[in-house]
C-alpha atoms as a PDB file:
ATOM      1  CA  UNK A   1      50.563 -68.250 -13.722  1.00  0.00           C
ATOM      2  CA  UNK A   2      49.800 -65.034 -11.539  1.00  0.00           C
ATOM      3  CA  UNK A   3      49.806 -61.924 -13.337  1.00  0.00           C
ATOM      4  CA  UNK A   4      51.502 -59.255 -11.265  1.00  0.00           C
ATOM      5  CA  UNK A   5      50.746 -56.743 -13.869  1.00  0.00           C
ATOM      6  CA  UNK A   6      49.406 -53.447 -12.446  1.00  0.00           C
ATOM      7  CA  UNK A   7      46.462 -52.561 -13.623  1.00  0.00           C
ATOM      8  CA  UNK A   8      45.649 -48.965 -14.429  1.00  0.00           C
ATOM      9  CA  UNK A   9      42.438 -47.574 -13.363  1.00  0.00           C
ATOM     10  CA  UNK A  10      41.145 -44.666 -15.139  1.00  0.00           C
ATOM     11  CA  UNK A  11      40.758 -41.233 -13.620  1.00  0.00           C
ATOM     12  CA  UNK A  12      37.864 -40.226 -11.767  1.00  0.00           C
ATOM     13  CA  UNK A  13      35.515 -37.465 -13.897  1.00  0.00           C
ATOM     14  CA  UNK A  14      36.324 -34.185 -12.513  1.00  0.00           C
ATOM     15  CA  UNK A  15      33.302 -33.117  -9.931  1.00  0.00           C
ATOM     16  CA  UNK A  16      30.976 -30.561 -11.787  1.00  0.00           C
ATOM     17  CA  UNK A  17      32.468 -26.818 -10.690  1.00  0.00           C
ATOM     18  CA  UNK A  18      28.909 -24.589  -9.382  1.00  0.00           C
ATOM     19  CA  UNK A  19      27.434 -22.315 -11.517  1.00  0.00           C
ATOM     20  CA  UNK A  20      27.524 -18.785  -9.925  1.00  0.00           C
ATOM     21  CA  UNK A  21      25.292 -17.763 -12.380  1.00  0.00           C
ATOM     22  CA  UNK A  22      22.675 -21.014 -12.261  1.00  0.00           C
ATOM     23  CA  UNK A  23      23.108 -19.938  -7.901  1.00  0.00           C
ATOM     24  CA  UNK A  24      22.331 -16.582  -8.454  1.00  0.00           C
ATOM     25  CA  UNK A  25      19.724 -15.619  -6.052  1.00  0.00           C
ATOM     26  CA  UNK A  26      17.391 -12.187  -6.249  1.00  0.00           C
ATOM     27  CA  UNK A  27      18.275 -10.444  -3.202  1.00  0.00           C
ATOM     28  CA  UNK A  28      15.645  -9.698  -0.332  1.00  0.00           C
ATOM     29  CA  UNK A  29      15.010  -7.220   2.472  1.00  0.00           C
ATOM     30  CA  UNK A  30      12.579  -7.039   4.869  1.00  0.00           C
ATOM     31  CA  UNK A  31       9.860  -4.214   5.118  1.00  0.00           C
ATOM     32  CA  UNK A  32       8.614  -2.995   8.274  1.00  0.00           C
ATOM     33  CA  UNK A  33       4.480  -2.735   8.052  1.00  0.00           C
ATOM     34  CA  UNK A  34       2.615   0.474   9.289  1.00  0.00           C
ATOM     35  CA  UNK A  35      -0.477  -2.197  10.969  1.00  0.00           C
ATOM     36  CA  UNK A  36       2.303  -4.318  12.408  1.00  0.00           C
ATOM     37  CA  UNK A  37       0.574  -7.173  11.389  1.00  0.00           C
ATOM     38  CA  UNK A  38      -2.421  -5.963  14.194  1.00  0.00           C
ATOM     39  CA  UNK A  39      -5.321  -5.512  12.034  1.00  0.00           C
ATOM     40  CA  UNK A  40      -5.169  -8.935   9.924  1.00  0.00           C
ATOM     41  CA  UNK A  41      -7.508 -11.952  10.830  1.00  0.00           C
ATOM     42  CA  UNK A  42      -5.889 -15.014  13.115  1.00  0.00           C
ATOM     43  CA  UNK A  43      -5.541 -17.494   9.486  1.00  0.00           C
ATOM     44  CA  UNK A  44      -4.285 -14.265   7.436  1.00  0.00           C
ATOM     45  CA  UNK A  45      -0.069 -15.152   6.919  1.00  0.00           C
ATOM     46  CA  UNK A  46       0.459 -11.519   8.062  1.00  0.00           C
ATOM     47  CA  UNK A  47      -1.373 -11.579  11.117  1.00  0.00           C
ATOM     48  CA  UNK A  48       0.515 -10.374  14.137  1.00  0.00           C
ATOM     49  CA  UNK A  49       3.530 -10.175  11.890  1.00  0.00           C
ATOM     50  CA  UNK A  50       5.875  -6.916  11.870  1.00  0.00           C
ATOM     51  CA  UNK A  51       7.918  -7.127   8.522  1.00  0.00           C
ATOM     52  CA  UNK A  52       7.190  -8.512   5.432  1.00  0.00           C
ATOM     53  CA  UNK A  53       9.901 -10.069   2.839  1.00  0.00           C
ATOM     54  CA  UNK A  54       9.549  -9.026  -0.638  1.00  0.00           C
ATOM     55  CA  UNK A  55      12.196  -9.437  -3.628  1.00  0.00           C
ATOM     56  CA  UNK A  56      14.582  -6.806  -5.058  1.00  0.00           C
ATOM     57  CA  UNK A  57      12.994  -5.399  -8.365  1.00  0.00           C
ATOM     58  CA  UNK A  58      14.518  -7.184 -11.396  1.00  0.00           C
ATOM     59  CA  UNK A  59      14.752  -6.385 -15.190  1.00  0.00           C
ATOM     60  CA  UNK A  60      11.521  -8.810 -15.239  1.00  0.00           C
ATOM     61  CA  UNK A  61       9.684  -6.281 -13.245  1.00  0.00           C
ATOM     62  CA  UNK A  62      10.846  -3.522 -14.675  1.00  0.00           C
ATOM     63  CA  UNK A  63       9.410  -5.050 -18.041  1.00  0.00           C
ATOM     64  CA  UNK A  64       5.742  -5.480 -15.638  1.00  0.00           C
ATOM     65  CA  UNK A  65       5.639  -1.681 -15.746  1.00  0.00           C
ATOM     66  CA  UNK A  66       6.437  -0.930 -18.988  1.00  0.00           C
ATOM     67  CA  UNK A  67       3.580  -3.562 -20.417  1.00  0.00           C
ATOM     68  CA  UNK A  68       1.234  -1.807 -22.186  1.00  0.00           C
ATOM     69  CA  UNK A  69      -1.481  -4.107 -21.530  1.00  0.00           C
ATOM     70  CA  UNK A  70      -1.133  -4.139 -17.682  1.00  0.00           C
ATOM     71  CA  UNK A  71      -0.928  -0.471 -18.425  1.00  0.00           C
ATOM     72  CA  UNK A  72      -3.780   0.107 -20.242  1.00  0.00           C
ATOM     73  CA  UNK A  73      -5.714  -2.284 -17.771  1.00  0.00           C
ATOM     74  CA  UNK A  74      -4.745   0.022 -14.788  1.00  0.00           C
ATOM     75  CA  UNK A  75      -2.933  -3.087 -13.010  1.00  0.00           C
ATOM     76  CA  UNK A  76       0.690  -2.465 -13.500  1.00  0.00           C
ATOM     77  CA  UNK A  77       1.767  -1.778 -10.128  1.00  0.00           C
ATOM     78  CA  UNK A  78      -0.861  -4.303  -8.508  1.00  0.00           C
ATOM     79  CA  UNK A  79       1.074  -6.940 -10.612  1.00  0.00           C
ATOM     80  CA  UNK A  80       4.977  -5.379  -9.028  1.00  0.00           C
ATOM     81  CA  UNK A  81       3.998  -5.648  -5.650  1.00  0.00           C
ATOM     82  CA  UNK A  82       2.776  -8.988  -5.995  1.00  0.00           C
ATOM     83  CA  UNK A  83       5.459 -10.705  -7.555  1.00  0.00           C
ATOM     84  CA  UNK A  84       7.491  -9.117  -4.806  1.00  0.00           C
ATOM     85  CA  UNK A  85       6.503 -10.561  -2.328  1.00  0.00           C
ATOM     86  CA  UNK A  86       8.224 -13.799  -1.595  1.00  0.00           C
ATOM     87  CA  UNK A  87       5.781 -15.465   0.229  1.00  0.00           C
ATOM     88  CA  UNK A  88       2.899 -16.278  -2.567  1.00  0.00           C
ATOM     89  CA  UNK A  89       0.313 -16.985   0.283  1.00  0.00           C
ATOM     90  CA  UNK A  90      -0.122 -13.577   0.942  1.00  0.00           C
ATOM     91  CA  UNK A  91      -2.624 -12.079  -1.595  1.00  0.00           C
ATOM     92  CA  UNK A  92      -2.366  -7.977  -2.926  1.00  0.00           C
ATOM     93  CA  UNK A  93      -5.780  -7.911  -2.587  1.00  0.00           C
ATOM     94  CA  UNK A  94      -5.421  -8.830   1.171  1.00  0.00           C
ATOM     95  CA  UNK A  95      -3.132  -5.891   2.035  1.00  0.00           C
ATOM     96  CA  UNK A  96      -4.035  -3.375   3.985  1.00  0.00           C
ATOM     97  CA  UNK A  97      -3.752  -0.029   2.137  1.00  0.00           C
ATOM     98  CA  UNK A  98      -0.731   1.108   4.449  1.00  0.00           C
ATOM     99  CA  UNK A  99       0.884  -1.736   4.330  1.00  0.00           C
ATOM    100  CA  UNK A 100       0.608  -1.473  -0.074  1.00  0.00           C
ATOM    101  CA  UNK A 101       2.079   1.642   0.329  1.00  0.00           C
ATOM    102  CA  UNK A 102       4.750   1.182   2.322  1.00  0.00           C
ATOM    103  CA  UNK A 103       6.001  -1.960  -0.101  1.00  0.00           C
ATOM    104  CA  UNK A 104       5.477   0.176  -2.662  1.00  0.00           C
ATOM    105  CA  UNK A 105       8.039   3.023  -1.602  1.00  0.00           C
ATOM    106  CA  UNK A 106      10.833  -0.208  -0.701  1.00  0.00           C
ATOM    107  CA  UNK A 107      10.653  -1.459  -4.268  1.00  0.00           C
ATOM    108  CA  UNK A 108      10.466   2.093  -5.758  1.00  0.00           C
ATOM    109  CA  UNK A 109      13.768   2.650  -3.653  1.00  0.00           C
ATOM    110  CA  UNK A 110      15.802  -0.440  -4.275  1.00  0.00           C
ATOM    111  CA  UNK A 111      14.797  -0.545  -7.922  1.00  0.00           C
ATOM    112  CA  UNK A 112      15.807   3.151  -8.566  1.00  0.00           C
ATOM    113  CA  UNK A 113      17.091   4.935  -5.323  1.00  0.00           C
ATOM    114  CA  UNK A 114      15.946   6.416  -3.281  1.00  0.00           C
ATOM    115  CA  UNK A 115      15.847  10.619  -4.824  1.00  0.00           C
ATOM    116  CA  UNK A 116      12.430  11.158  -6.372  1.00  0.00           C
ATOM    117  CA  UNK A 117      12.290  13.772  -8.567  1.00  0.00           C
ATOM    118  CA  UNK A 118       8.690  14.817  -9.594  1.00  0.00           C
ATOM    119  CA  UNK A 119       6.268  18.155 -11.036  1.00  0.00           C
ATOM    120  CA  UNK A 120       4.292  19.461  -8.009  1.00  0.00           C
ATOM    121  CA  UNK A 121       1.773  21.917  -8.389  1.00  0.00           C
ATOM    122  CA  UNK A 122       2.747  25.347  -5.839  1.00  0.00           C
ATOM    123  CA  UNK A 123      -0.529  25.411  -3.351  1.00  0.00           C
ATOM    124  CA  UNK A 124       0.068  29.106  -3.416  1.00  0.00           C
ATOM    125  CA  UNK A 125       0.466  30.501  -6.779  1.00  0.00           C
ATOM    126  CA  UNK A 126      -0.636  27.231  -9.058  1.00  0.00           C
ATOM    127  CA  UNK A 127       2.857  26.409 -10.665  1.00  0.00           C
ATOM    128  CA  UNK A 128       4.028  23.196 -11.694  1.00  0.00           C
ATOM    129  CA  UNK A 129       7.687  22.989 -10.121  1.00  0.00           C
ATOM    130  CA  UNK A 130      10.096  20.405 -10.196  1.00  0.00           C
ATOM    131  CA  UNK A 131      10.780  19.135  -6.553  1.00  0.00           C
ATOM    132  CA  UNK A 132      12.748  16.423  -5.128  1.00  0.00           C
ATOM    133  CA  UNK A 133      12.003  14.162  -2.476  1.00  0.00           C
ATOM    134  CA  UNK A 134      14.042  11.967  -0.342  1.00  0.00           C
ATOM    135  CA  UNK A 135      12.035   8.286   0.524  1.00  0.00           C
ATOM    136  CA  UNK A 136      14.552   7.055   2.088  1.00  0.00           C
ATOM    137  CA  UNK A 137      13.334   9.628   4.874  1.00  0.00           C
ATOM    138  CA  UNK A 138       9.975   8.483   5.099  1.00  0.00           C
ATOM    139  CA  UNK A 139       8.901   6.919   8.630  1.00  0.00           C
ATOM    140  CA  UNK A 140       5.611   4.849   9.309  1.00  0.00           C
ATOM    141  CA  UNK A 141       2.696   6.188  11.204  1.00  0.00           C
ATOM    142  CA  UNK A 142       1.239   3.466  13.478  1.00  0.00           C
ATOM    143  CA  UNK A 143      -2.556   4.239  13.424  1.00  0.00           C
ATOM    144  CA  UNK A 144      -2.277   5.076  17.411  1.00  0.00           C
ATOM    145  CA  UNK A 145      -2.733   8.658  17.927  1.00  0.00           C
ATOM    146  CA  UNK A 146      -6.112   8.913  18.017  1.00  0.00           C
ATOM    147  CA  UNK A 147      -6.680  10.503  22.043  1.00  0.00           C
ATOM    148  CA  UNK A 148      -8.849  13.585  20.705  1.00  0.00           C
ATOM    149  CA  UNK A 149     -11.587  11.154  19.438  1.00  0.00           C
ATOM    150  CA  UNK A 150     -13.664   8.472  21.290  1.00  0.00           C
ATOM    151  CA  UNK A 151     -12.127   5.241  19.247  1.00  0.00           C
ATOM    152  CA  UNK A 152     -12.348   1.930  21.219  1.00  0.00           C
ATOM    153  CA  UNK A 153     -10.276  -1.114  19.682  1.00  0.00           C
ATOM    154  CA  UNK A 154     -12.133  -4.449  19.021  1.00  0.00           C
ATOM    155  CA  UNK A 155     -10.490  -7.641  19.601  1.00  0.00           C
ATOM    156  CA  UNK A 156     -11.363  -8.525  15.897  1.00  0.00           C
ATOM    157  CA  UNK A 157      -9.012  -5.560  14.936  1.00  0.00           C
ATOM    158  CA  UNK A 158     -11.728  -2.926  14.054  1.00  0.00           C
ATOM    159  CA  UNK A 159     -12.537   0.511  16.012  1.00  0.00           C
ATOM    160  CA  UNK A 160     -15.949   1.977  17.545  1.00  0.00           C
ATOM    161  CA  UNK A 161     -16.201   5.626  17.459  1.00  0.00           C
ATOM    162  CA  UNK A 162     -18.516   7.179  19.526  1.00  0.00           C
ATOM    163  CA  UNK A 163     -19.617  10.230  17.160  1.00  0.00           C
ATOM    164  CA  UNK A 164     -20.206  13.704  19.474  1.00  0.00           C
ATOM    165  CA  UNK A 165     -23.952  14.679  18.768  1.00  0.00           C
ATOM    166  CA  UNK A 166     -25.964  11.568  18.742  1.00  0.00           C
ATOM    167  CA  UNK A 167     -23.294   9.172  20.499  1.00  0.00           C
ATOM    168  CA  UNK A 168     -24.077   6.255  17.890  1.00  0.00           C
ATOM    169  CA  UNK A 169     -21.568   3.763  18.428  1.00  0.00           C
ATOM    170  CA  UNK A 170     -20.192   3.348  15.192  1.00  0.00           C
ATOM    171  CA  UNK A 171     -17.596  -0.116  14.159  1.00  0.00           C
ATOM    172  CA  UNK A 172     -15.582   0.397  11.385  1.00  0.00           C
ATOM    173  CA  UNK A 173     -12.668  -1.753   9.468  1.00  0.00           C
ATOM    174  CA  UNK A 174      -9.732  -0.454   7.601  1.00  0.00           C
ATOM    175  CA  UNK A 175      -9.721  -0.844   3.742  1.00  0.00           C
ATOM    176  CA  UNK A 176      -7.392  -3.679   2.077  1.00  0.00           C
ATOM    177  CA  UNK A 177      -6.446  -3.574  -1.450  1.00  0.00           C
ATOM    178  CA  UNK A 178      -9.664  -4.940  -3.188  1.00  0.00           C
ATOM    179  CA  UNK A 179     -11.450  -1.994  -1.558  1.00  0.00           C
ATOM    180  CA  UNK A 180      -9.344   0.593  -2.790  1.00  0.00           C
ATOM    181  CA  UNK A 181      -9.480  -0.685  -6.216  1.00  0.00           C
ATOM    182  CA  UNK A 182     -13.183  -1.032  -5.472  1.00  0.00           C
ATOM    183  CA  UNK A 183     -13.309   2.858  -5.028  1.00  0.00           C
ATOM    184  CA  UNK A 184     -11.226   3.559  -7.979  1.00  0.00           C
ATOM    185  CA  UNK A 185     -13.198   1.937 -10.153  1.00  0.00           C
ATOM    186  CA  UNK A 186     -16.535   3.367  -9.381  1.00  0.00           C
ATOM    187  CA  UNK A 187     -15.141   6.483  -9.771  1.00  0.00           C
ATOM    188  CA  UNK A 188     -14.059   5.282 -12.891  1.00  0.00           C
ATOM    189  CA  UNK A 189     -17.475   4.554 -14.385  1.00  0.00           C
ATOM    190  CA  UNK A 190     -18.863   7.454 -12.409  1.00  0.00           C
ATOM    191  CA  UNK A 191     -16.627   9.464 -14.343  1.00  0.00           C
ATOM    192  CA  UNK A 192     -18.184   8.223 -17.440  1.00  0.00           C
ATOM    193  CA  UNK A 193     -21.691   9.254 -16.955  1.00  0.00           C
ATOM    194  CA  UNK A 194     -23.161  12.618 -17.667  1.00  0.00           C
ATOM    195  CA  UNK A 195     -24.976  14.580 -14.964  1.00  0.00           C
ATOM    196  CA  UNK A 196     -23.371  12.002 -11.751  1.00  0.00           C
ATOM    197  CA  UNK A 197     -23.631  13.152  -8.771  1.00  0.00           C
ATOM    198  CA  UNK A 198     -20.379  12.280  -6.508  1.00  0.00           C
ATOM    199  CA  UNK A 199     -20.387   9.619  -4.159  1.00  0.00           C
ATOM    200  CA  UNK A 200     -16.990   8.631  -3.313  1.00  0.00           C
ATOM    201  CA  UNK A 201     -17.792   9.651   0.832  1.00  0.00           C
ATOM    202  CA  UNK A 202     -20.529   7.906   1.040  1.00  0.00           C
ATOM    203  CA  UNK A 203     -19.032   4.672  -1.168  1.00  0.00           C
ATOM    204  CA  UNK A 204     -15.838   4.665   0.872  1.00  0.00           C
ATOM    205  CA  UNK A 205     -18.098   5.005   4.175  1.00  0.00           C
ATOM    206  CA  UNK A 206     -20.338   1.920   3.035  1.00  0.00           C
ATOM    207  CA  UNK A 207     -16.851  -0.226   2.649  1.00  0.00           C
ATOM    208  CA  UNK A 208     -15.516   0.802   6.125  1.00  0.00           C
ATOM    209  CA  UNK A 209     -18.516   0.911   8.531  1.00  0.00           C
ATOM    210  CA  UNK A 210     -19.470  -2.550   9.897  1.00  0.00           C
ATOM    211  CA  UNK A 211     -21.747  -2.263  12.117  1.00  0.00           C
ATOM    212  CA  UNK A 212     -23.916   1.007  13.602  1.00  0.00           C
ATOM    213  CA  UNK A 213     -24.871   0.428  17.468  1.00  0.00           C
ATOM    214  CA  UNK A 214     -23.853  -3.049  17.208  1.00  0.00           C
ATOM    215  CA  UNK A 215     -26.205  -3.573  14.331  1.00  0.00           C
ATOM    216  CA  UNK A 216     -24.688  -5.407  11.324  1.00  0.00           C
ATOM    217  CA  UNK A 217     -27.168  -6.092   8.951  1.00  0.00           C
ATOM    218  CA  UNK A 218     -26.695  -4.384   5.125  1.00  0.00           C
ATOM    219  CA  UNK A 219     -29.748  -2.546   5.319  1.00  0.00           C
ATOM    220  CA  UNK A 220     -29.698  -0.742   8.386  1.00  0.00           C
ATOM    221  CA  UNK A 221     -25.330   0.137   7.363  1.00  0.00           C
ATOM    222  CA  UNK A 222     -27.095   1.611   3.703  1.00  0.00           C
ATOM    223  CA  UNK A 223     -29.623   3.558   6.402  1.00  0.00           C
ATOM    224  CA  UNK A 224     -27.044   5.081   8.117  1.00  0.00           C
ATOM    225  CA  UNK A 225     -24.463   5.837   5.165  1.00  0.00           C
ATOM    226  CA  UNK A 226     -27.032   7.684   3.484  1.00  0.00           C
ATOM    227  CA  UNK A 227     -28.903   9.919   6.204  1.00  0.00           C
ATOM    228  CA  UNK A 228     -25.796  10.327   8.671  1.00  0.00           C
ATOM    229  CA  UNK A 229     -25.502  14.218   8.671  1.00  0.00           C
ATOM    230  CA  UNK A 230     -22.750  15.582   7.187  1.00  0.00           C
ATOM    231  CA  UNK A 231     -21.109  17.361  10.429  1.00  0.00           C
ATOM    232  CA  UNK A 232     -20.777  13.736  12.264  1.00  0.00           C
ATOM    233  CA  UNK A 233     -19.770  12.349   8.613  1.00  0.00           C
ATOM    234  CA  UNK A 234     -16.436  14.543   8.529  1.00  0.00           C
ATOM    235  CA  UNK A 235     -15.767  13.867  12.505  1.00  0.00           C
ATOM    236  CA  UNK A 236     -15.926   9.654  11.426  1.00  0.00           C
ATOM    237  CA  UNK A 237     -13.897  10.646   7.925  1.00  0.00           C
ATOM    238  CA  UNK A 238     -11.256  12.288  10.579  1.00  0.00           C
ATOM    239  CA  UNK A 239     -11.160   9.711  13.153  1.00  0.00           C
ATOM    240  CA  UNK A 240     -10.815   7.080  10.742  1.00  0.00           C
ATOM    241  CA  UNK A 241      -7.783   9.029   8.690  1.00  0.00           C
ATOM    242  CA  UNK A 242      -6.332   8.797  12.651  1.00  0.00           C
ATOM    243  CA  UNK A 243      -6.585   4.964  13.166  1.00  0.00           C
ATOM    244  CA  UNK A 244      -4.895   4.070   9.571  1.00  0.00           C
ATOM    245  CA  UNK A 245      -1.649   3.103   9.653  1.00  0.00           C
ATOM    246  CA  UNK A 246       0.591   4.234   7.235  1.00  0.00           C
ATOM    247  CA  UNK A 247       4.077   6.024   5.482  1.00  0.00           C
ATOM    248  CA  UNK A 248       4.170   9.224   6.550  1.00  0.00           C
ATOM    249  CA  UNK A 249       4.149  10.849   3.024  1.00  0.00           C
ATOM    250  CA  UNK A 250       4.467  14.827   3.905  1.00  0.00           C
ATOM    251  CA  UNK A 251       7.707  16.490   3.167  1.00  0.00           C
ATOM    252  CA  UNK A 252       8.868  20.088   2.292  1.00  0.00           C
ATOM    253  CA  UNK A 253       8.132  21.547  -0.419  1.00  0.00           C
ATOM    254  CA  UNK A 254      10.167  25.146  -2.248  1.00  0.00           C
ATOM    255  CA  UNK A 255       8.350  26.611  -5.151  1.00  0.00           C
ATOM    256  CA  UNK A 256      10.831  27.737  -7.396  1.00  0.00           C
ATOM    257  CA  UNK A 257       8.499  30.184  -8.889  1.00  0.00           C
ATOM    258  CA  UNK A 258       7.091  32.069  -5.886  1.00  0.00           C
ATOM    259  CA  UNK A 259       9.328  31.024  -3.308  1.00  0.00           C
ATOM    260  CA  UNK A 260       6.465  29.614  -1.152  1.00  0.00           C
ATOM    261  CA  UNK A 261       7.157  26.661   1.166  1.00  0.00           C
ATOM    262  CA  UNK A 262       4.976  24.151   3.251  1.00  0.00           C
ATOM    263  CA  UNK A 263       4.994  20.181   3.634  1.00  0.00           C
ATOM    264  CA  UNK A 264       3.343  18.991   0.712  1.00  0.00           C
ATOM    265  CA  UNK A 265       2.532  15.164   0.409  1.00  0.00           C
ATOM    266  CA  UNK A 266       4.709  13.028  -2.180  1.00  0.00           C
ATOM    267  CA  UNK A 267       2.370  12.217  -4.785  1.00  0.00           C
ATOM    268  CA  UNK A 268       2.441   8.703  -5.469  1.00  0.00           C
ATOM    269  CA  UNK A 269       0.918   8.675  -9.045  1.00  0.00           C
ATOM    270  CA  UNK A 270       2.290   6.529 -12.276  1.00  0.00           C
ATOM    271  CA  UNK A 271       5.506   8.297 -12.538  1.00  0.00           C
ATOM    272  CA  UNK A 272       6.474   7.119  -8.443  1.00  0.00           C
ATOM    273  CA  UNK A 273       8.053   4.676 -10.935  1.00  0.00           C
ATOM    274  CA  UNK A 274       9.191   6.083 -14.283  1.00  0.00           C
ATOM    275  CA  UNK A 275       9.682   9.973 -13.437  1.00  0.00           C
ATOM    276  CA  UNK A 276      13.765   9.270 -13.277  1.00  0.00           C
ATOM    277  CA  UNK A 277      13.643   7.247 -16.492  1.00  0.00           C
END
């Protein structure tokens, strides 16, 4: 016999409700960069490129800066901006020193606002005054007001200045990353020996000039760096200072003490991070 039974099929599982918590994604902006992406090499990921992405600092980061082994190493904020930045191709290292700045001021903003409050020595009468600043009013400077000096752009993204008494033709790069740390550290171990004599012109010239009259060759750079006189050394310090992109870090300053006021620059020391903790 048929059996005309109904069978009972058992109820589907319930589909698995979303986690909001497991979806949670760290928010992102993007950053615009001082070099505009100009001064990069054609296989560098920034090349060309206006903005930069980089992460919203997290409680993770915050714990980066409070390490005291990345603190006692002197790497702290190196290790910030680098974890950051969302795409991992792009080394710190790599990063023009403008650029490093300027994703330095959008983390210090979205990870603690944007009112810096910081001790600034009055230029006038030598007080240490409390002062606030205001990043969020910070604009970039491009690196392209240069017309009172003889600066020619490459198309490899350097500059030749013509200096004004012998007319060498002199090529020079702008610093990344490495060679700022580079610089820091030799004035670190310079520091450390008794009688030194100070070379931080002459090391940051050998790191920028790369080539004299369209010579390129180490030796005849080390020539240069150490005979140029010092009149056409300040006009190439100046012209260079012209051609770097960067934040525009000047703001005013009141010295509660003396009452004195001029645009100071914001310091960007260790407590650009921890003075409003």
């Amino acid at each position: 016999m048929r059996d005309n039974s109904q069978r009972v099929t058992a109820p589907a599982d319930p589909a698995p409700q979303p986690n909001p918590l497991l979806d949670f994604a760290t928010p992102t902006e993007l950053v615009d960069l001082p070099s505009q992406g100009k001064f990069y090499p054609a296989d560098h990921p920034l090349h060309n490129q206006e903005t930069i992405e980089i992460k919203f600092m997290t409680a993770r980061d915050e714990d980066i800066l409070t390490s005291p082994s990345l603190l006692k190493k002197g790497v702290a904020l190196d290790r910030l901006i680098q974890n950051v930045i969302v795409d991992k191709s792009i080394k710190l290292e790599s990063l023009l020193s403008g650029d490093k700045a300027a994703i330095m001021i959008a983390s210090r903003i979205n990870g603690f606002g944007e009112e810096y409050k910081t001790k600034v020595m009055c230029p006038k009468c030598e007080e240490a005054t409390e002062q606030t600043f205001d990043l969020s009013e910070i604009e970039n400077y491009y690196g392209d007001d240069y017309g009172e000096y003889d600066i020619t752009i490459t198309d490899r993204g350097t500059f030749i200045i013509k200096t004004p008494k012998t007319g060498m033709a002199i090529e020079v790069r702008l610093l990344d990353s490495k060679d700022e740390n580079m610089l820091v550290d030799r004035i670190k171990k310079n520091s450390k020996k008794k009688e030194t004599v100070n070379t931080g012109y002459m090391d940051q010239m050998s790191l920028m000039v790369v080539s004299v009259n369209g010579h390129s060759e180490a030796e005849f750079r080390k020539v240069f760096v150490e005979n140029v006189t010092a009149y056409e050394a300040r006009y190439l310090r100046s012209a260079y200072a012209k051609v770097v992109p960067g934040p525009i870090m000047e703001q005013a300053f009141a010295c509660s003490s003396c009452g004195h006021e001029e645009e100071v620059d914001i310091p960007m020391s260790v407590n650009f991070f921890w003075a409003n903790k």
